[in-house]
Every structure is written in structure tokens, then in C-alpha cells.
N, C-alpha and C. Protein backbone atom coordinates (compact mmCIF):
# COMPACT_ATOMS: atom_id res chain seq x y z
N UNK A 1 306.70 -28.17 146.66
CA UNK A 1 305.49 -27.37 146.64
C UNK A 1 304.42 -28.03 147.51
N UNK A 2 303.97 -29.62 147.30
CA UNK A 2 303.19 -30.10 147.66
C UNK A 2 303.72 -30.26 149.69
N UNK A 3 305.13 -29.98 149.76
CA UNK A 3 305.12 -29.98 151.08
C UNK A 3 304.92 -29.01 151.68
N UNK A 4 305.17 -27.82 150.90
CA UNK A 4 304.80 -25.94 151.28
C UNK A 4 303.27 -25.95 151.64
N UNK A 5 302.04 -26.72 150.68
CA UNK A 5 301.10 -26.28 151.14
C UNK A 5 300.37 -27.27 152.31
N UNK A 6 300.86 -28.87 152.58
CA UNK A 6 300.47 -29.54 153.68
C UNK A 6 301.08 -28.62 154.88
N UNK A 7 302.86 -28.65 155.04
CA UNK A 7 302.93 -27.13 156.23
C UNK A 7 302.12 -26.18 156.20
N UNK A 8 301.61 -25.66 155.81
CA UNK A 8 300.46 -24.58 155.24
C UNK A 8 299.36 -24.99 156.51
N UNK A 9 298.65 -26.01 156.04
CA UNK A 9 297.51 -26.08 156.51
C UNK A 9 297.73 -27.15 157.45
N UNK A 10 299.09 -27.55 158.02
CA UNK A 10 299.31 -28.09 159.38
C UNK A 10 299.27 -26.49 160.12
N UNK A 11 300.33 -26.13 159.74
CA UNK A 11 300.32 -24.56 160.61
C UNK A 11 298.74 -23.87 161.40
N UNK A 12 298.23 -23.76 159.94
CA UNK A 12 296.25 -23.21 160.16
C UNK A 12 295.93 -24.29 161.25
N UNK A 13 296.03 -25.51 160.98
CA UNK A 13 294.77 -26.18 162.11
C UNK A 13 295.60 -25.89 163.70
N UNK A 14 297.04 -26.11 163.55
CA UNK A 14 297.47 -25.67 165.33
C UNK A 14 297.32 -24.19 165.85
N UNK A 15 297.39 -23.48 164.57
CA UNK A 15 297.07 -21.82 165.18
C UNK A 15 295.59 -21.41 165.44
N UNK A 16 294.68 -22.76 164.49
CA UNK A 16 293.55 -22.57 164.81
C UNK A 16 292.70 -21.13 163.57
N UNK A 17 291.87 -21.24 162.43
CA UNK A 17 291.76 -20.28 162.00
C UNK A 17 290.44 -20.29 161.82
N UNK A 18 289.68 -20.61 162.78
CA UNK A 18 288.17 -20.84 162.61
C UNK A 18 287.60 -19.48 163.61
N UNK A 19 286.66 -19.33 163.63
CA UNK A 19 285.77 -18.31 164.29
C UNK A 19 286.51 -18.38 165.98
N UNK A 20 286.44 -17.13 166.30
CA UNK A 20 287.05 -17.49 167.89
C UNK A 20 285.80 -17.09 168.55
N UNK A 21 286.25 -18.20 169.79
CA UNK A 21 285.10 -18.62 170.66
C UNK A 21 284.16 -17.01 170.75
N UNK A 22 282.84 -17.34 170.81
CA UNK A 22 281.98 -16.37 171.72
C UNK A 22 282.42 -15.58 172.53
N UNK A 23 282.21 -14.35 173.14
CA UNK A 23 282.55 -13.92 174.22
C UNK A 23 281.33 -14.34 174.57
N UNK A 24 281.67 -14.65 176.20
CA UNK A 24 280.47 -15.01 177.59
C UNK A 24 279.47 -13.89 177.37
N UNK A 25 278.43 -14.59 177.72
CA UNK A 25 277.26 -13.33 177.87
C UNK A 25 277.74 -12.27 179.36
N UNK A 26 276.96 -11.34 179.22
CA UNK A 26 277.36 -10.43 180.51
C UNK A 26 276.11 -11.14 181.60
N UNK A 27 276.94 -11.58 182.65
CA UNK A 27 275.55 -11.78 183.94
C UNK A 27 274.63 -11.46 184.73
N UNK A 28 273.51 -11.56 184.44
CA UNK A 28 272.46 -10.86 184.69
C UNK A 28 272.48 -10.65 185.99
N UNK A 29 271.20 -9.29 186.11
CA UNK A 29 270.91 -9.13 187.73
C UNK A 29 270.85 -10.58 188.88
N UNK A 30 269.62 -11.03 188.00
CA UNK A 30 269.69 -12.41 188.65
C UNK A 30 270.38 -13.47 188.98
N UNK A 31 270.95 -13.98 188.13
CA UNK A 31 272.45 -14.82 188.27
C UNK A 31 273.65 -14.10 189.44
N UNK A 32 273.68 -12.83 189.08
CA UNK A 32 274.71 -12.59 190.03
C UNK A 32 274.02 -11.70 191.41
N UNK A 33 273.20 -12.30 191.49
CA UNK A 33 272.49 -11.64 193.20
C UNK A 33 272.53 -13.17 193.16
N UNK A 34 272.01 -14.35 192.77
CA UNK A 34 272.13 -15.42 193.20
C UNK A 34 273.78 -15.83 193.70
N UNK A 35 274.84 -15.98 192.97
CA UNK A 35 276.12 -16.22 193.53
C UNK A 35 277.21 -15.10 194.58
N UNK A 36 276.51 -13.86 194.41
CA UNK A 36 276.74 -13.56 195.69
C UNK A 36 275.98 -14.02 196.66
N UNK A 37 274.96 -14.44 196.75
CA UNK A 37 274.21 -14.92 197.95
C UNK A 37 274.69 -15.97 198.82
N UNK A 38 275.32 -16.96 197.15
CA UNK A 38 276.04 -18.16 197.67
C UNK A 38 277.50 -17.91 198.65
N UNK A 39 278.12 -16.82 197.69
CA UNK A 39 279.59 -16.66 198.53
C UNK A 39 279.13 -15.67 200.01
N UNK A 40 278.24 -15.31 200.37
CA UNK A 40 278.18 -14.95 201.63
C UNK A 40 277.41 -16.28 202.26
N UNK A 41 276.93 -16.64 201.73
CA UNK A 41 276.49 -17.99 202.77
C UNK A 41 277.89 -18.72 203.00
N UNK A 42 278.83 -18.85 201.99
CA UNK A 42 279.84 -19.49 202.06
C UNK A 42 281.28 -18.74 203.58
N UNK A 43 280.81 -17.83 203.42
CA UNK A 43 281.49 -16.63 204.06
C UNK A 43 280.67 -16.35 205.20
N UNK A 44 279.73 -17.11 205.52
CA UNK A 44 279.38 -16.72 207.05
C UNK A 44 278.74 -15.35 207.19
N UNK A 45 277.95 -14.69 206.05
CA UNK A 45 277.73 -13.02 205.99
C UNK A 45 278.92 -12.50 206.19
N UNK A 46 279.96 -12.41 206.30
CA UNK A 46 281.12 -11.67 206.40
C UNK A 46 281.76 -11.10 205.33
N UNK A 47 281.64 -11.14 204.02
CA UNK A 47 281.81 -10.56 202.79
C UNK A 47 280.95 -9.30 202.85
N UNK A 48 282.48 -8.16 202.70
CA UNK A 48 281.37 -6.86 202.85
C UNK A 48 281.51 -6.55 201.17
N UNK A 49 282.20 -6.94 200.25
CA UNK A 49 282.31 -6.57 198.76
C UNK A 49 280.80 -7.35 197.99
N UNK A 50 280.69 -8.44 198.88
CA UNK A 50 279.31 -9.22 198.19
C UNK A 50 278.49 -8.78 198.68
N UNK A 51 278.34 -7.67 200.05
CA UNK A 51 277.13 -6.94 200.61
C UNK A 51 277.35 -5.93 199.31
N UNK A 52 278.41 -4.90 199.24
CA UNK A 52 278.17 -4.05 198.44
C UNK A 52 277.86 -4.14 197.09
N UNK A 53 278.61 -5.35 196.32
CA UNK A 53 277.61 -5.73 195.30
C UNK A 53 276.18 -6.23 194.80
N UNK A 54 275.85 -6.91 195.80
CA UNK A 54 273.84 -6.51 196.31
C UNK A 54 273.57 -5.30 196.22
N UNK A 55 274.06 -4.44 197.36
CA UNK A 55 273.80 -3.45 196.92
C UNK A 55 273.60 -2.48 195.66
N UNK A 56 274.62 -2.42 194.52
CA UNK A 56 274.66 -1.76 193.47
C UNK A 56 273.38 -2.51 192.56
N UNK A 57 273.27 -3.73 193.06
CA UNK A 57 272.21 -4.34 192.02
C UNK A 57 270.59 -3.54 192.92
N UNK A 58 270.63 -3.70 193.55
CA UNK A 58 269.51 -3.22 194.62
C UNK A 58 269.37 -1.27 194.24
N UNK A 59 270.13 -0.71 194.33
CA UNK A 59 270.35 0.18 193.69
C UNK A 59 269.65 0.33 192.60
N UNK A 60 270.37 0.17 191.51
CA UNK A 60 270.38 0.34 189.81
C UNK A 60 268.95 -0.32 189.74
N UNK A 61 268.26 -1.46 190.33
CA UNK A 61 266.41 -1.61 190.05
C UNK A 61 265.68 -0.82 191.31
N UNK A 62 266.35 0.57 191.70
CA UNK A 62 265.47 1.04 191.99
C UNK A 62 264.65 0.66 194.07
N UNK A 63 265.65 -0.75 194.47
CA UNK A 63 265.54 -0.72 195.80
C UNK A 63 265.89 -0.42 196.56
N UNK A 64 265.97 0.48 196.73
CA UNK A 64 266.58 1.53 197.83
C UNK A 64 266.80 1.08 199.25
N UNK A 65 265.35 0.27 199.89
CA UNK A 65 265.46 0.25 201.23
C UNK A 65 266.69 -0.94 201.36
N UNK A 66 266.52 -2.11 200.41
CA UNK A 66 267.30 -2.85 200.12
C UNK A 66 268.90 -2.87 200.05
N UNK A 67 269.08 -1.39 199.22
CA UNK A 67 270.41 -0.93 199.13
C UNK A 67 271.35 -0.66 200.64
N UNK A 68 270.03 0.33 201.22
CA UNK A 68 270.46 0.90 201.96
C UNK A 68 270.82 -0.41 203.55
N UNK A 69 270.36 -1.71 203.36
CA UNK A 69 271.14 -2.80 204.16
C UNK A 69 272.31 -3.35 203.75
N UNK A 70 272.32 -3.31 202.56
CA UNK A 70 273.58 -3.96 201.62
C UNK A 70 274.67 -3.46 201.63
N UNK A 71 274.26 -2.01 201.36
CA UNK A 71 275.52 -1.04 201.63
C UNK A 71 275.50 -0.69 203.41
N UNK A 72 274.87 -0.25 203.69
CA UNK A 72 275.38 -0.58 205.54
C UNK A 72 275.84 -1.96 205.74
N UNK A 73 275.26 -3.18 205.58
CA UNK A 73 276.33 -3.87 206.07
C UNK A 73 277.75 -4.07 205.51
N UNK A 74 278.20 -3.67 204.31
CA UNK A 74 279.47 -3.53 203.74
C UNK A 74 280.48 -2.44 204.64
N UNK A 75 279.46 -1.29 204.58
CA UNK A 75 280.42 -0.38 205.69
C UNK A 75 280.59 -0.79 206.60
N UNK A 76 279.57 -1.54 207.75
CA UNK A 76 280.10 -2.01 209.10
C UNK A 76 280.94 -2.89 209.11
N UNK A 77 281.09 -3.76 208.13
CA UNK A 77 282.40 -4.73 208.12
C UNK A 77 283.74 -4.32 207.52
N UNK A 78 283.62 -3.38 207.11
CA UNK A 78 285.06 -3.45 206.78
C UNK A 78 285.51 -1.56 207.64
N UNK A 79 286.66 -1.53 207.86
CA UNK A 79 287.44 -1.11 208.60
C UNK A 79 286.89 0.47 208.46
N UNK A 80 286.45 1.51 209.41
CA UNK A 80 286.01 2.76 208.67
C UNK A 80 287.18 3.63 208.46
N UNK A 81 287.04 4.59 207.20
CA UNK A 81 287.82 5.13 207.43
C UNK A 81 288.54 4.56 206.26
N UNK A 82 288.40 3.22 205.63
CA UNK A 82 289.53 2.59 204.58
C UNK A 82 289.11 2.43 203.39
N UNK A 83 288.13 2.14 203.07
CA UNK A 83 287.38 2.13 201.46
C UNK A 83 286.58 3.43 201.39
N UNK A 84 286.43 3.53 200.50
CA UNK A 84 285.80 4.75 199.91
C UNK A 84 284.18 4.79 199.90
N UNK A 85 283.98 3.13 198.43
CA UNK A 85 283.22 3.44 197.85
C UNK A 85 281.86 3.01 198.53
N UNK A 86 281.80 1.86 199.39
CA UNK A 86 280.99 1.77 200.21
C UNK A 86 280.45 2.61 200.97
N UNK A 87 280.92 3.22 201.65
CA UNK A 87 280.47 4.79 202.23
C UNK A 87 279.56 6.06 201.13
N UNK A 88 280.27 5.50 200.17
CA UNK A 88 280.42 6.49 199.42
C UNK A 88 278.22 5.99 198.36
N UNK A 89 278.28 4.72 198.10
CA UNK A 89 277.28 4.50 197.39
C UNK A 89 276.24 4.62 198.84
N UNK A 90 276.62 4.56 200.52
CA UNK A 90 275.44 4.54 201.16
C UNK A 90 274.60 6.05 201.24
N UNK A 91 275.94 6.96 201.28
CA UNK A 91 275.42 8.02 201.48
C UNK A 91 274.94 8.74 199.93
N UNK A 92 275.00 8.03 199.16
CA UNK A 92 274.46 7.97 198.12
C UNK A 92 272.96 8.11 197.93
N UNK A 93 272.36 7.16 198.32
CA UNK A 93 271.24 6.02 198.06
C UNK A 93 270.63 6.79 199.13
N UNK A 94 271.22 7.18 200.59
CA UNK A 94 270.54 7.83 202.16
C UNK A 94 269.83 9.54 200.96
N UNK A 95 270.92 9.87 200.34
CA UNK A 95 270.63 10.98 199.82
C UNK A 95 269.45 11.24 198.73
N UNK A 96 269.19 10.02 198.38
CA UNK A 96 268.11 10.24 197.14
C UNK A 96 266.86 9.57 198.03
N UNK A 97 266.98 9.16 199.26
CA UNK A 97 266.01 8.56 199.73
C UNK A 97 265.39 9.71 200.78
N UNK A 98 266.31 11.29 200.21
CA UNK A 98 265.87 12.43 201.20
C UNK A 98 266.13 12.16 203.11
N UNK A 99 266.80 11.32 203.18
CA UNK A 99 267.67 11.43 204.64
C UNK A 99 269.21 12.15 204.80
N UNK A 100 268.90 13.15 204.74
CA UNK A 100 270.09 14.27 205.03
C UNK A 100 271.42 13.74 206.13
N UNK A 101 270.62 13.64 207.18
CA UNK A 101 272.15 13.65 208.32
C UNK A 101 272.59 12.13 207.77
N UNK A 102 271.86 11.18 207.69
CA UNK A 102 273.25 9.92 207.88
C UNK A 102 273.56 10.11 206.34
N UNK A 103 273.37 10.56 205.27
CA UNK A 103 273.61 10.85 203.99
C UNK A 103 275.08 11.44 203.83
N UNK A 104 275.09 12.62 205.26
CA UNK A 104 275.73 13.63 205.56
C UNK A 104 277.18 12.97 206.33
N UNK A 105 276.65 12.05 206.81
CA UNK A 105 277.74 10.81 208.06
C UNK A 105 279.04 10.42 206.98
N UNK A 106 277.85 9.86 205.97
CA UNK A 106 278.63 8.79 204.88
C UNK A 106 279.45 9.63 203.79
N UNK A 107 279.35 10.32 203.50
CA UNK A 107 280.04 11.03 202.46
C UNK A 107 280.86 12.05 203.62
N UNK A 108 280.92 12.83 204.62
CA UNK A 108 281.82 12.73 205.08
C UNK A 108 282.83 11.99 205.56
N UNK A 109 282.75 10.69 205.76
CA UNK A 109 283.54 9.80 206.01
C UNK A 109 284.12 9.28 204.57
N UNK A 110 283.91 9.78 203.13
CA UNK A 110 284.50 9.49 202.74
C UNK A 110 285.63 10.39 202.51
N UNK A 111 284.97 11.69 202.54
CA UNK A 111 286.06 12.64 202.13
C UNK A 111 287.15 12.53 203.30
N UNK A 112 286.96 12.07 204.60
CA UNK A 112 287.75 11.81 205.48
C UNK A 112 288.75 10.71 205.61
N UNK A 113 288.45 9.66 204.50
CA UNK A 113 289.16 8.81 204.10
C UNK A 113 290.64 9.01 204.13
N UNK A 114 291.67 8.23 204.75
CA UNK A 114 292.96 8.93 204.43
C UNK A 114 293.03 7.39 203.21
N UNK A 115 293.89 8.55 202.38
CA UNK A 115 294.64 7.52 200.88
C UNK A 115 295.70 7.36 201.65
N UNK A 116 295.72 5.98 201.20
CA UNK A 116 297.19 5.44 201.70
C UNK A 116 298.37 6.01 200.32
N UNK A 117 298.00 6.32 199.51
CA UNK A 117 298.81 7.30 198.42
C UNK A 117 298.53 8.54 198.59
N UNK A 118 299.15 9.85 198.50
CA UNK A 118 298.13 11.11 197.96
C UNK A 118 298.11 10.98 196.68
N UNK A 119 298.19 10.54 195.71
CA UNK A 119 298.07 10.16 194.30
C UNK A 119 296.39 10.09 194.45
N UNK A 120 296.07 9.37 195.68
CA UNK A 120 294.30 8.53 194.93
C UNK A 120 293.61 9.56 195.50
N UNK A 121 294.13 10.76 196.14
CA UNK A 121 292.63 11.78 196.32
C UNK A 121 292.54 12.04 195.02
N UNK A 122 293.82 12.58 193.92
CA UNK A 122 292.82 12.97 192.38
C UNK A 122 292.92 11.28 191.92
N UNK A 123 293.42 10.64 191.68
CA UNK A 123 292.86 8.95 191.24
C UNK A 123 291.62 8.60 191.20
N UNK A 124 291.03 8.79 192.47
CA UNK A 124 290.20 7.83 192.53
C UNK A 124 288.81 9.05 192.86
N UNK A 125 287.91 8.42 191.73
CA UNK A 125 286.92 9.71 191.86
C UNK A 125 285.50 9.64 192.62
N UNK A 126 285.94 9.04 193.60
CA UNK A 126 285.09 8.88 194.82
C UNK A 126 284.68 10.12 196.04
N UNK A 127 286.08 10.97 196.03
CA UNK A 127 286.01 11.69 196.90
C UNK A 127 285.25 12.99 196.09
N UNK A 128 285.53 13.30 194.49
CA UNK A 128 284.76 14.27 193.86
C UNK A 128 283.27 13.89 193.99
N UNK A 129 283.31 13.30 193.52
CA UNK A 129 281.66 12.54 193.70
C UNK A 129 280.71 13.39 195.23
N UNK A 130 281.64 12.10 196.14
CA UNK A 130 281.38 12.80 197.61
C UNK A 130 281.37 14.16 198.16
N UNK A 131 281.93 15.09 197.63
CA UNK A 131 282.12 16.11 197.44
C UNK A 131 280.85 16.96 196.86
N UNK A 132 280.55 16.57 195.83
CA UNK A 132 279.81 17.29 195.28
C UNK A 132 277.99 16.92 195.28
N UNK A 133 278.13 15.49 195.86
CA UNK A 133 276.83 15.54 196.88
C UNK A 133 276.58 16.38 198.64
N UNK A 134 278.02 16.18 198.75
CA UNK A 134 277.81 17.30 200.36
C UNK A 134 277.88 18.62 199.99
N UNK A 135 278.14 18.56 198.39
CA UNK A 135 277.39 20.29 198.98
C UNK A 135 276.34 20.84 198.78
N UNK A 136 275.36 20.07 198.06
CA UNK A 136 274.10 19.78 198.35
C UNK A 136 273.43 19.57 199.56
N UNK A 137 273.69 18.58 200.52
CA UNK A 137 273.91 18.92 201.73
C UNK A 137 274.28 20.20 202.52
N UNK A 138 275.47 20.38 202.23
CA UNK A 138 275.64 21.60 203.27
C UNK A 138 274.86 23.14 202.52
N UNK A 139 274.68 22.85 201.31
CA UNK A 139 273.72 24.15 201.04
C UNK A 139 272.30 24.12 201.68
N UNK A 140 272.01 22.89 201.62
CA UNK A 140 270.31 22.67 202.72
C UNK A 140 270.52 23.29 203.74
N UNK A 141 271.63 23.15 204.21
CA UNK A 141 271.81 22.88 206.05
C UNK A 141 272.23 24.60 206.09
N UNK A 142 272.19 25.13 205.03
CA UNK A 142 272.88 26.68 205.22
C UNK A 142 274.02 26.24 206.16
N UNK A 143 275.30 25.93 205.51
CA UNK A 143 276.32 25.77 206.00
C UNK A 143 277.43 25.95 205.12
N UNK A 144 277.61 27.50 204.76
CA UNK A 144 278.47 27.69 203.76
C UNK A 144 279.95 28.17 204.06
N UNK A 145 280.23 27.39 205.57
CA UNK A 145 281.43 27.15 205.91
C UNK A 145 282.15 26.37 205.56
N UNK A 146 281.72 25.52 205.87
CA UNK A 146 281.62 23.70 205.06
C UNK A 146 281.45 23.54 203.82
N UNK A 147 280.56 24.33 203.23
CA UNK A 147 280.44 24.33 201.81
C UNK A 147 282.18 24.93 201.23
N UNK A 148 282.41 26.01 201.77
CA UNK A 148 283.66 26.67 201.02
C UNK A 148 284.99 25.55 201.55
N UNK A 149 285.02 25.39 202.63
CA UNK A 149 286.13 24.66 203.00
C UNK A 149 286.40 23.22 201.90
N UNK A 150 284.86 22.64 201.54
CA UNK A 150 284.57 21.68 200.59
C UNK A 150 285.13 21.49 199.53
N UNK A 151 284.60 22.97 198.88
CA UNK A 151 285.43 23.57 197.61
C UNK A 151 286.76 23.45 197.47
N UNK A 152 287.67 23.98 198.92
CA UNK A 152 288.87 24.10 198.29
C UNK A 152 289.60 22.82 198.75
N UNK A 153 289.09 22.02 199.52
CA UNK A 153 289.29 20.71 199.14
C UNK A 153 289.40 19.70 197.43
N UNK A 154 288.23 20.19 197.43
CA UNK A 154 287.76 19.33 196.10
C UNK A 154 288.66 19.96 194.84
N UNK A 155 288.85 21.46 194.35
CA UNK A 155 289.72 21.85 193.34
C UNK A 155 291.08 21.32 194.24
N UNK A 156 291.59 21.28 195.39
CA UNK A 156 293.19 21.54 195.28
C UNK A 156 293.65 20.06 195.94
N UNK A 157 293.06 19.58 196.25
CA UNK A 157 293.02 18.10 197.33
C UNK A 157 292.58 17.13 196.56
N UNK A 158 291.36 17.04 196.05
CA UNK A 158 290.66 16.05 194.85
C UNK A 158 290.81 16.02 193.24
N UNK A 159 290.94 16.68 192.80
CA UNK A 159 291.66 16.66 191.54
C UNK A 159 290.15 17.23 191.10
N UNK A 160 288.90 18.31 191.64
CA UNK A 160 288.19 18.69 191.03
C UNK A 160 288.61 19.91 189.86
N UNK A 161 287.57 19.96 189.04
CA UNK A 161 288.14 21.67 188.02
C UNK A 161 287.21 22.11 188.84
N UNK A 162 287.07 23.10 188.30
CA UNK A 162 286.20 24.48 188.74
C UNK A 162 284.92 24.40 187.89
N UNK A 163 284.69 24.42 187.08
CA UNK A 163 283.67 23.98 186.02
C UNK A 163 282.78 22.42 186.62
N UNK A 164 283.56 22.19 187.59
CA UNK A 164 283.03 20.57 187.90
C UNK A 164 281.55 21.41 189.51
N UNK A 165 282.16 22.39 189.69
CA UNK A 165 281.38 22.60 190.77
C UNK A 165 280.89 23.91 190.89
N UNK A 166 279.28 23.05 190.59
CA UNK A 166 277.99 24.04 190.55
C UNK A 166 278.08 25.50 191.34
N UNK A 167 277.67 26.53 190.64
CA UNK A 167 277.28 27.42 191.64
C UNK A 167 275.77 27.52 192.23
């Protein structure tokens, strides 16, 4: 018996039955605009994922003009035509900052994106997104050529519903 309960509580202390660790705090704006800063200094400015993550922080408080370098320089470095979302948050940010045509550049270039799968036009919901800011766009621009061609992109190409896009 007396050896049943020392195995006992050899077992508990190697499995460990005390409180499990903390989870990490989540990292603040600040902390992580500081260590991306570091890995592009480290990187020679050539990190376009640490431009675009500036960006989203630049973004989300509201700095727009800010964004709108962070996310341009992410797009100019990396290959056009191959990521999505970079394109995708500039013409974003161009769009709420009421600049139509390069708003208009960037989100076409995403929907122009070729997937290296056709799986990730409905996957990946970048191109709905994009989509459904250009037609906001192309309704300004009275361009409801583009607008319809958009559409049947977005239901049969993007994995949009129908319910997803405004009349």
C-alpha cells in the first residue's frame, strides 16, 4: 500500500500537477512595431511582411498616411501579381482615405492575382473582400460593366453567395 501511494505521488511530481504555466500576454502595438523595426533594420528594409505588419498596426490606430507607406512598400517588394493581401489592405486604406484610382489599381490587382491553386479563389477571402470594395468603386465611376463582370466573378470564381453582394 505504502508503495502504491509513494508511486502515486512520484508519478504527480514528473507529470507535474500544479497550475500550468500562464499563457504569454498578447503583444502590444508597441512592442511589436518596435521588433519589426528591428527585423527590418536587420533585413536591410527588405522585409515586405514586416512593412505590411506596420502597416496593419498603422492602420487599426487610425494612421492612414502611415499605412499607406507600409503597405506600398510591402507591395513593391514582393513580386506583383503573387500575394494578395498586401495589395489588398493598400487599396484598402487608398479607399477610406477617398483616393479612388490607385484604390482602384490595388484591388484590381488583387482580383487579378493568379492562385497557384484554384481551390484559394474560394479559400482565401481576399479576393471577396476585393471584390466587394471595387464595386463601390466601379459604381462611382458609373461603370456597370465592370461592376457586372465583377459579380459574376465573385459568385462563380470567388466563392461569393449572392446575399454577400449589395444591391
Amino acid at each position: 500500500m505504502r508503495a502504491r501511494v509513494l508511486a502515486a505521488v512520484l508519478l504527480a511530481s514528473i507529470l507535474g500537477c500544479g497550475d500550468p504555466e500562464p499563457a504569454p500576454r498578447p503583444e502590444g502595438d508597441d512592442a511589436r512595431r518596435t521588433r519589426l523595426e528591428k527585423r527590418l533594420a536587420d533585413a536591410g528594409n527588405k522585409d515586405p511582411w514586416a512593412f505590411y505588419e506596420l502597416g496593419e498596426i498603422d492602420e487599426r490606430q487610425g494612421e492612414l498616411d502611415r499605412a499607406v507607406e507600409d503597405y506600398g512598400a510591402a507591395v513593391a517588394l514582393l513580386p506583383p501579381y503573387r500575394a494578395t493581401r498586401p495589395a489588398l489592405a493598400l487599396g484598402r486604406v487608398h479607399l477610406a482615405r477617398g483616393k479612388l484610382e490607385p484604390a482602384r489599381r490595388m484591388l484590381e490587382e488583387v482580383i487579378a492575382t493568379i492562385a497557384s491553386d484554384p481551390r484559394s479563389y474560394h479559400e482565401n477571402p481576399d479576393y471577396r473582400e476585393a471584390s466587394l470594395l471595387l464595386k463601390k468603386i466601379y459604381e462611382h465611376d458609373k461603370d456597370a460593366r465592370a461592376a457586372a463582370r465583377l459579380r459574376e466573378r465573385f459568385l462563380e470564381e470567388f466563392g461569393g453567395k449572392i446575399e454577400d453582394w449589395p444591391n
